[in-house]
C-alpha atoms as a PDB file:
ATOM      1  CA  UNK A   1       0.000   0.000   0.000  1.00  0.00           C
ATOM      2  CA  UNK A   2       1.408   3.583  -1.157  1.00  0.00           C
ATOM      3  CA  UNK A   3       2.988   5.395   1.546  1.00  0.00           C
ATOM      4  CA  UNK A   4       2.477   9.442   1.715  1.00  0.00           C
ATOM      5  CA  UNK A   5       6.041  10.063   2.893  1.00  0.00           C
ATOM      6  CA  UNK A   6       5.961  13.839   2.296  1.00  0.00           C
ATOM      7  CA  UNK A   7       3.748  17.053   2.238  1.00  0.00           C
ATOM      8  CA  UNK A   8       5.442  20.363   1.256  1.00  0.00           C
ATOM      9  CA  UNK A   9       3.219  23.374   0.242  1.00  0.00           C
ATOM     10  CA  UNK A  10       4.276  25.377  -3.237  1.00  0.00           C
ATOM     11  CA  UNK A  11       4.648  28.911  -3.400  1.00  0.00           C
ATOM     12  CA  UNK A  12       1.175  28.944  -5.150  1.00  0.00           C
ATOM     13  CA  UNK A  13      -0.597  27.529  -2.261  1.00  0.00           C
ATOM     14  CA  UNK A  14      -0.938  23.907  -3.123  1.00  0.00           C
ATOM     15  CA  UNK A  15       0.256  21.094  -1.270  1.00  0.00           C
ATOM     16  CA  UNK A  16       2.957  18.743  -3.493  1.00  0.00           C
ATOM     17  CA  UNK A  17       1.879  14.892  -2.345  1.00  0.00           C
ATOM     18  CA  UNK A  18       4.639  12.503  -2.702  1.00  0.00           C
ATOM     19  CA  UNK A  19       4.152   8.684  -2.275  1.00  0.00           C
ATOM     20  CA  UNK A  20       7.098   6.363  -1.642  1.00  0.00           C
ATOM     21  CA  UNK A  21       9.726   9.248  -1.964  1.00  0.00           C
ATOM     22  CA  UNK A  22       8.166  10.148  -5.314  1.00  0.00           C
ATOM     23  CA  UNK A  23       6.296  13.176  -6.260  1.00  0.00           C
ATOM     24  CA  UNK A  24       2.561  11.970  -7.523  1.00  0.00           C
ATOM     25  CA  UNK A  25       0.401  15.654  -7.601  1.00  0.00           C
ATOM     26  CA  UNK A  26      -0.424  18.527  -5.720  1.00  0.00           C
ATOM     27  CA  UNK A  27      -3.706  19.809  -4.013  1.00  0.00           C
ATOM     28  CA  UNK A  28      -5.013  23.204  -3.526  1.00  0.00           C
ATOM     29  CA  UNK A  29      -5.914  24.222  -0.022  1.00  0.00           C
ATOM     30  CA  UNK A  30      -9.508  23.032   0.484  1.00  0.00           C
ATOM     31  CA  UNK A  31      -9.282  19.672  -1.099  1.00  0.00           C
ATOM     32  CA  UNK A  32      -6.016  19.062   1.063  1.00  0.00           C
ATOM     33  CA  UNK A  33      -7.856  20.255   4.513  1.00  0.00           C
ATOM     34  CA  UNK A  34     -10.981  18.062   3.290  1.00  0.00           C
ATOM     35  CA  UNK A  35      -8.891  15.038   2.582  1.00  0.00           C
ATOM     36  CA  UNK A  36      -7.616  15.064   6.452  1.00  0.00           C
ATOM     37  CA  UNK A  37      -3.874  13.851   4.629  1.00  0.00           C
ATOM     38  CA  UNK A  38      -0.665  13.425   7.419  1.00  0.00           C
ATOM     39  CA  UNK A  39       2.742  12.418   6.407  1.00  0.00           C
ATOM     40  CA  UNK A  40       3.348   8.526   6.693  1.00  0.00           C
ATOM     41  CA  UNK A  41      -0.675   7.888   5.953  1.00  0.00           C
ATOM     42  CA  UNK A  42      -1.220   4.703   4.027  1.00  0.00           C
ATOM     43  CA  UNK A  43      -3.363   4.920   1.140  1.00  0.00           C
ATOM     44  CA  UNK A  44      -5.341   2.661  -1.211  1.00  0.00           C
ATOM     45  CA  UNK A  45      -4.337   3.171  -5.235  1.00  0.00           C
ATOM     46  CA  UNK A  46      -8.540   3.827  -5.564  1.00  0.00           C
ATOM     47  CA  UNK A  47      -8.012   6.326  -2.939  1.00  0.00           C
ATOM     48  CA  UNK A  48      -5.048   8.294  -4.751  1.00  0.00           C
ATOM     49  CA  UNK A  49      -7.281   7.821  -7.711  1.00  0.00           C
ATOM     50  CA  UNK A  50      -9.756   9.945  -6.342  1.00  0.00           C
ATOM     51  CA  UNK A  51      -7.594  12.645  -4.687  1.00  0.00           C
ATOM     52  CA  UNK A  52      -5.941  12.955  -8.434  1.00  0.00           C
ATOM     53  CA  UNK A  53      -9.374  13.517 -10.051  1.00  0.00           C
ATOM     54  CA  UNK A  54     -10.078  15.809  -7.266  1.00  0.00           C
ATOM     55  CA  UNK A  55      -6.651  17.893  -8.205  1.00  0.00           C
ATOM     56  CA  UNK A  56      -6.932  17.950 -11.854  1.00  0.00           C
ATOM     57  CA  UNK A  57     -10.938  18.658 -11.524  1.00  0.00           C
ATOM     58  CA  UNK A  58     -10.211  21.779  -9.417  1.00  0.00           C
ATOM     59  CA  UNK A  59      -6.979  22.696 -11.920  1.00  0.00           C
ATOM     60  CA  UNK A  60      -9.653  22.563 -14.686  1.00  0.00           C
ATOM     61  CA  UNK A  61     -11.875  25.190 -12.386  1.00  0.00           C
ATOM     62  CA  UNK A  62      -9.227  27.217 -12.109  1.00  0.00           C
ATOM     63  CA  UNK A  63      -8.101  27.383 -15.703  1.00  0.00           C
ATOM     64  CA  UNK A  64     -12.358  28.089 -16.455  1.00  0.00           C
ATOM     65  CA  UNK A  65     -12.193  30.921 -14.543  1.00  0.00           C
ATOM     66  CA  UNK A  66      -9.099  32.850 -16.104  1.00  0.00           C
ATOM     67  CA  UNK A  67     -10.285  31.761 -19.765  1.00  0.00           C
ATOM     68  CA  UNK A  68     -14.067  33.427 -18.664  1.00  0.00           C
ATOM     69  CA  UNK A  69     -12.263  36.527 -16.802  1.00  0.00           C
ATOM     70  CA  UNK A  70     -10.631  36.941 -20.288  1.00  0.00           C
ATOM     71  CA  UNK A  71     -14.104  36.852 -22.215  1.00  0.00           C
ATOM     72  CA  UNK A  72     -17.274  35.190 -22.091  1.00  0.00           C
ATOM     73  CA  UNK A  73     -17.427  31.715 -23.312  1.00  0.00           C
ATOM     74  CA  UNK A  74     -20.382  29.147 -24.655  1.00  0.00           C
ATOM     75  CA  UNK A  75     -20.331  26.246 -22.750  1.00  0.00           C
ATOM     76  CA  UNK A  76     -18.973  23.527 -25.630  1.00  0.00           C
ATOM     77  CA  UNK A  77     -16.294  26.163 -26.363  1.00  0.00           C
ATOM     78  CA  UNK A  78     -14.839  26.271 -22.822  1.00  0.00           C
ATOM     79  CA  UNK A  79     -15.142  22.425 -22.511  1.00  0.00           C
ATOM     80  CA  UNK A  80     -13.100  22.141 -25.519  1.00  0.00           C
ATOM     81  CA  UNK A  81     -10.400  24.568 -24.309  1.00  0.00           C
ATOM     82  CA  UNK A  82     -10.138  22.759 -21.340  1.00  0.00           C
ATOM     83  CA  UNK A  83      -9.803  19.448 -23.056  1.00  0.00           C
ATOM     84  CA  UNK A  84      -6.695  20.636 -24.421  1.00  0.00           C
ATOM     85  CA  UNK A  85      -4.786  20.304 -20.844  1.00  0.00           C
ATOM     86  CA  UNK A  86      -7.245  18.304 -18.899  1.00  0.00           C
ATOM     87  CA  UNK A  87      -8.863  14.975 -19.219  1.00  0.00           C
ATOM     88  CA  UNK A  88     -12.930  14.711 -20.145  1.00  0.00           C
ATOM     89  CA  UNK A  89     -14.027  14.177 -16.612  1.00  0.00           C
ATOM     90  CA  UNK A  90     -12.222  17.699 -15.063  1.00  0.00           C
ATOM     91  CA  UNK A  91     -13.491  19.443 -17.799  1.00  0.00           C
ATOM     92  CA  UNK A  92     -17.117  18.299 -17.937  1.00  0.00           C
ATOM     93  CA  UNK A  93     -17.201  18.654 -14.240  1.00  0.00           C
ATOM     94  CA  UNK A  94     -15.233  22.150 -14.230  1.00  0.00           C
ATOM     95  CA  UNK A  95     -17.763  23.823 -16.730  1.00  0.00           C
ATOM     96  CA  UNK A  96     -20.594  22.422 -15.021  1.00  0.00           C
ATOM     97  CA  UNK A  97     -19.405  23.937 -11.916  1.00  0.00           C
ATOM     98  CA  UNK A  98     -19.063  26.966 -13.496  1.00  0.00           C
ATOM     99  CA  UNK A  99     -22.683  26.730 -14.622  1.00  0.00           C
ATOM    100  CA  UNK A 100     -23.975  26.220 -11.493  1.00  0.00           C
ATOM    101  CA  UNK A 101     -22.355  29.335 -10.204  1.00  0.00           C
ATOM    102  CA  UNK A 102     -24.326  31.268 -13.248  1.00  0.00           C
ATOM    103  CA  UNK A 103     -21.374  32.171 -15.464  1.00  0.00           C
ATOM    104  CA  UNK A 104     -22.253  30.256 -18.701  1.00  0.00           C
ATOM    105  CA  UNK A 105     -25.487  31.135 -20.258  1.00  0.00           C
ATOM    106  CA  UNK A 106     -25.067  29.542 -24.298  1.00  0.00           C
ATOM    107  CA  UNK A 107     -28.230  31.453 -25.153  1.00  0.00           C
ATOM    108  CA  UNK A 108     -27.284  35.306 -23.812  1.00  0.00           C
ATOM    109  CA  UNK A 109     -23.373  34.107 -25.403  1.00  0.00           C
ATOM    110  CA  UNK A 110     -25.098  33.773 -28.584  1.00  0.00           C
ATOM    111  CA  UNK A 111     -26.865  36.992 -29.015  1.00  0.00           C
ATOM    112  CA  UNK A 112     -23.696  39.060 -27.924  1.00  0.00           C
ATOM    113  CA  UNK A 113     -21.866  37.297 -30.155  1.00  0.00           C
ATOM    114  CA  UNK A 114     -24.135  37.238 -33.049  1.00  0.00           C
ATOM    115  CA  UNK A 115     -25.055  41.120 -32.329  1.00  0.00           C
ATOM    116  CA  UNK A 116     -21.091  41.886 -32.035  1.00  0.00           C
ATOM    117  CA  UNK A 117     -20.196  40.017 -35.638  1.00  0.00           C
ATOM    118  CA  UNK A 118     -23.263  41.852 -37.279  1.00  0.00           C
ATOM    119  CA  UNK A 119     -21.552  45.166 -36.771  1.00  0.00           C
ATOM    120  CA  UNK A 120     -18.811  43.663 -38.136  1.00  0.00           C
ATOM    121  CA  UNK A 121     -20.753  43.050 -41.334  1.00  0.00           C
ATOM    122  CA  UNK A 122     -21.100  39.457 -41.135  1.00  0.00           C
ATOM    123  CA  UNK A 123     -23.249  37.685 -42.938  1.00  0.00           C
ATOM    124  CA  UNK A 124     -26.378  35.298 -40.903  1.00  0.00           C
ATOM    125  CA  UNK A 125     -24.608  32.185 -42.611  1.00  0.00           C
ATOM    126  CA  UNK A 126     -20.990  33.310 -41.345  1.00  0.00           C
ATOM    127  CA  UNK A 127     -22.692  34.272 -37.830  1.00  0.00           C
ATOM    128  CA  UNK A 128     -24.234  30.784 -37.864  1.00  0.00           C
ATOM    129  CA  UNK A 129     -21.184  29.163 -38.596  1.00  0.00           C
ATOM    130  CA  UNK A 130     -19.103  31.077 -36.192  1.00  0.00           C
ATOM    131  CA  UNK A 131     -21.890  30.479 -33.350  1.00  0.00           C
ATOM    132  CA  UNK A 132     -21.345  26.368 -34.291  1.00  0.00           C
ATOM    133  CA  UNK A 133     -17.735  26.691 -33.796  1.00  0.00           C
ATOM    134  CA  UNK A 134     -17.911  28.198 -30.410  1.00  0.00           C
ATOM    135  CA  UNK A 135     -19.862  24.989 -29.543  1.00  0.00           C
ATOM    136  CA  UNK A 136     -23.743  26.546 -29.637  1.00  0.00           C
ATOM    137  CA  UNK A 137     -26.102  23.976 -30.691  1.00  0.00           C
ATOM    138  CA  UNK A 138     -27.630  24.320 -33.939  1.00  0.00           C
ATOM    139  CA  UNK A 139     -30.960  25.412 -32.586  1.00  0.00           C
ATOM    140  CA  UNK A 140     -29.966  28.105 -30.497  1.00  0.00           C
ATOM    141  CA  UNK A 141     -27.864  29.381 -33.202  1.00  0.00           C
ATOM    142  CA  UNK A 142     -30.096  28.994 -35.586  1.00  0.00           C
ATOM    143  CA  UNK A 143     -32.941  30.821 -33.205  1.00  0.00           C
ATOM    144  CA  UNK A 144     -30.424  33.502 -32.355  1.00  0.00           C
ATOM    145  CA  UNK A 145     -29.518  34.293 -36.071  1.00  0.00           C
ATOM    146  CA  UNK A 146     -33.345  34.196 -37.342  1.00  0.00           C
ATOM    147  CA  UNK A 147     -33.903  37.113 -34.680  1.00  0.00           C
ATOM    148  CA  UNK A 148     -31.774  39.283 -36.111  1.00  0.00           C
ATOM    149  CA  UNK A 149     -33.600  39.331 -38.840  1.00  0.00           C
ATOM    150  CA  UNK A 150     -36.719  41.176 -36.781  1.00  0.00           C
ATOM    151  CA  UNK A 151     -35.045  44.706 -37.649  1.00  0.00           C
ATOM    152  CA  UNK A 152     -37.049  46.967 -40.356  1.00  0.00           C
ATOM    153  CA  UNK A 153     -33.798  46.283 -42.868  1.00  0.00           C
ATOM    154  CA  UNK A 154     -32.700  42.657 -44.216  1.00  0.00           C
ATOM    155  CA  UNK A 155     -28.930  42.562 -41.625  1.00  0.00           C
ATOM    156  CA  UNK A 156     -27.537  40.659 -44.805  1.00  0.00           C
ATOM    157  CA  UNK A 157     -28.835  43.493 -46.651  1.00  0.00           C
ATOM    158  CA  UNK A 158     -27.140  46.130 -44.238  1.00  0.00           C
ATOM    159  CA  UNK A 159     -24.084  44.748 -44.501  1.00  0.00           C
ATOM    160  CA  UNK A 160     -23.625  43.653 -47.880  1.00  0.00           C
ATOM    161  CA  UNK A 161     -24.699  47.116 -48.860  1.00  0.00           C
ATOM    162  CA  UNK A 162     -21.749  48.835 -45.995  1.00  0.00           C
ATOM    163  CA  UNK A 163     -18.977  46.685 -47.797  1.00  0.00           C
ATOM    164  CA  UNK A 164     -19.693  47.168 -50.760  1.00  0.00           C
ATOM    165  CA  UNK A 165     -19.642  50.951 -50.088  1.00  0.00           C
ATOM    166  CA  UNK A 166     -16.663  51.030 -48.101  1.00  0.00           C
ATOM    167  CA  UNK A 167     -14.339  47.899 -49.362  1.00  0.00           C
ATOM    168  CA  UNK A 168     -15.619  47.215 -52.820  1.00  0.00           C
ATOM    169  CA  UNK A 169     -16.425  50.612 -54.484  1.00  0.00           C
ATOM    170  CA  UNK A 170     -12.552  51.356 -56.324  1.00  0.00           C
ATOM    171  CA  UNK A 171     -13.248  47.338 -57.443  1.00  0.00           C
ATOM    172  CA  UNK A 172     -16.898  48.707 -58.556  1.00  0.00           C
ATOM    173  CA  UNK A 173     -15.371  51.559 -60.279  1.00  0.00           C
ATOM    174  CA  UNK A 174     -12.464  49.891 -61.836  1.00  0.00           C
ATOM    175  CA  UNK A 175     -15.565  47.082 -63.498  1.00  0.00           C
ATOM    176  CA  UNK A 176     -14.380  44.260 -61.384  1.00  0.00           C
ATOM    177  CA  UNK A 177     -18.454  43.790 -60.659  1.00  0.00           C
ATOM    178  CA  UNK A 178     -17.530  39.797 -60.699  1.00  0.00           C
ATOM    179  CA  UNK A 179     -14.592  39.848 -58.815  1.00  0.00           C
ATOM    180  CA  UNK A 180     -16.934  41.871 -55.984  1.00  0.00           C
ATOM    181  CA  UNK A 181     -19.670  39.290 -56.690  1.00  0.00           C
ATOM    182  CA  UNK A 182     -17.723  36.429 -55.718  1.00  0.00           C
ATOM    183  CA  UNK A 183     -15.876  38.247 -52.815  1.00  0.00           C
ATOM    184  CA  UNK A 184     -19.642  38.966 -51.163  1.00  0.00           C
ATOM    185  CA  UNK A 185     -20.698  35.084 -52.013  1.00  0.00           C
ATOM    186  CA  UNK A 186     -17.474  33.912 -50.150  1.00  0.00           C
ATOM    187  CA  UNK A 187     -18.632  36.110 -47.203  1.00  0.00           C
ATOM    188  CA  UNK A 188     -21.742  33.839 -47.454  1.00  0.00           C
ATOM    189  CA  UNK A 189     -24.541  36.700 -48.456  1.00  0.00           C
ATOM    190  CA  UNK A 190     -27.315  35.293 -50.819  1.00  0.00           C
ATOM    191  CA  UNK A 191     -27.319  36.112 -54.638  1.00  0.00           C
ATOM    192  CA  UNK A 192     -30.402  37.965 -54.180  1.00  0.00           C
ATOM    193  CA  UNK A 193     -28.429  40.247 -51.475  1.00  0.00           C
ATOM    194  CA  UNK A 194     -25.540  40.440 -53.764  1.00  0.00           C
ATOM    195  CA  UNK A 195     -27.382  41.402 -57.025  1.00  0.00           C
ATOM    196  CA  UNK A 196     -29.382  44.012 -55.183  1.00  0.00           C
ATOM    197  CA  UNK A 197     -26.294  45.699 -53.514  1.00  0.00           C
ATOM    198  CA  UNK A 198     -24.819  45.612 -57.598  1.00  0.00           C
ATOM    199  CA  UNK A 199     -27.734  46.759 -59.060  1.00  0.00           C
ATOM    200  CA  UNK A 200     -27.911  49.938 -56.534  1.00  0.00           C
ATOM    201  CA  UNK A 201     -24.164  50.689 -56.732  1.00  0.00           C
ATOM    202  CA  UNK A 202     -24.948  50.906 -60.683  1.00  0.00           C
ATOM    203  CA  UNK A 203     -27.637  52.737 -60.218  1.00  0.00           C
ATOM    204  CA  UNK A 204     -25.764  55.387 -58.073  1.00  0.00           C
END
């Protein structure tokens, strides 16, 4: 049976555990106080299991919080970040700590996000794709997108009309009408959004 033969707190506050002379992890403060852990304890492997998941599970809170003091995050998003340096277990059960303490909200994300890209002259199929990526699910991006659409003007309209006007006009004026048509489809606006943006930069 593993031996904890040592106990020697970091300069961060955690306490290093080392069984049998080697180092295995470290806890932070309340895990180590809850754990009740004394030098020369005898522990279980299922035990040290446990106090492991307990580590890297409060690591992965820890890492939540200074990704979501950076910027707000959808829920899939920040699970996938923290997949990158944490197993699927400390991640799941960092973010849904996180969402019990109100932090997350994938539906409030969405809008922001969706409201912030539109005045960036996104297209709704770029804002939809975008809104995927950060790990929204398809019907609460797709809801969130269809809203925008409740303004008096077309947003794809809007936008398509402000590029064209303020990136594409020298093209315009120069007769590279195609090259501008294809640079708007890539963007993901409709034909009929494109052709009526052409037809009123012809007409003025």
């Amino acid at each position: 049976m593993p031996t904890l033969t040592q106990i020697s707190e970091t300069k961060k506050g955690r306490y290093a555990l080392f069984f049998d002379g080697e180092f295995a992890f470290s806890l932070d403060a309340g895990t180590f106080a809850d754990a009740d852990l004394h030098q020369d304890d005898e522990l279980e492997p299922w035990q040290i299991e446990e106090l492991r998941k307990k580590s890297d599970t409060r690591r992965a809170l820890d890492k939540a919080m200074d990704f979501l003091a950076l910027r707000d995050h959808a829920a899939g998003e920040l699970y996938d970040k923290l997949c990158r340096k944490f197993d699927p277990h400390s991640a799941a059960a960092a973010v849904a700590r996180v969402g019990e303490l109100g932090l997350l909200n994938d539906e409030d994300f969405a809008r922001r996000r969706a409201a912030e890209l539109l005045r960036k002259r996104k297209s709704r199929r770029e804002i939809l794709l975008d809104l995927n990526k950060k790990g929204i699910d398809r019907d609460t991006a797709a809801a969130v997108v269809e809203a925008l659409g409740d303004e008096e003007e077309d947003p794809d309209l809007a936008s398509a009309r402000a590029l064209v006007q303020r990136q594409y006009a020298s093209r315009l004026a120069q007769g590279k009408e195609p090259q501008v048509a294809a640079a708007l489809a890539r963007r993901g606006f409709s034909h009929a959004v494109i052709r009526t943006v052409l037809a009123e930069a012809r007409d003025e």
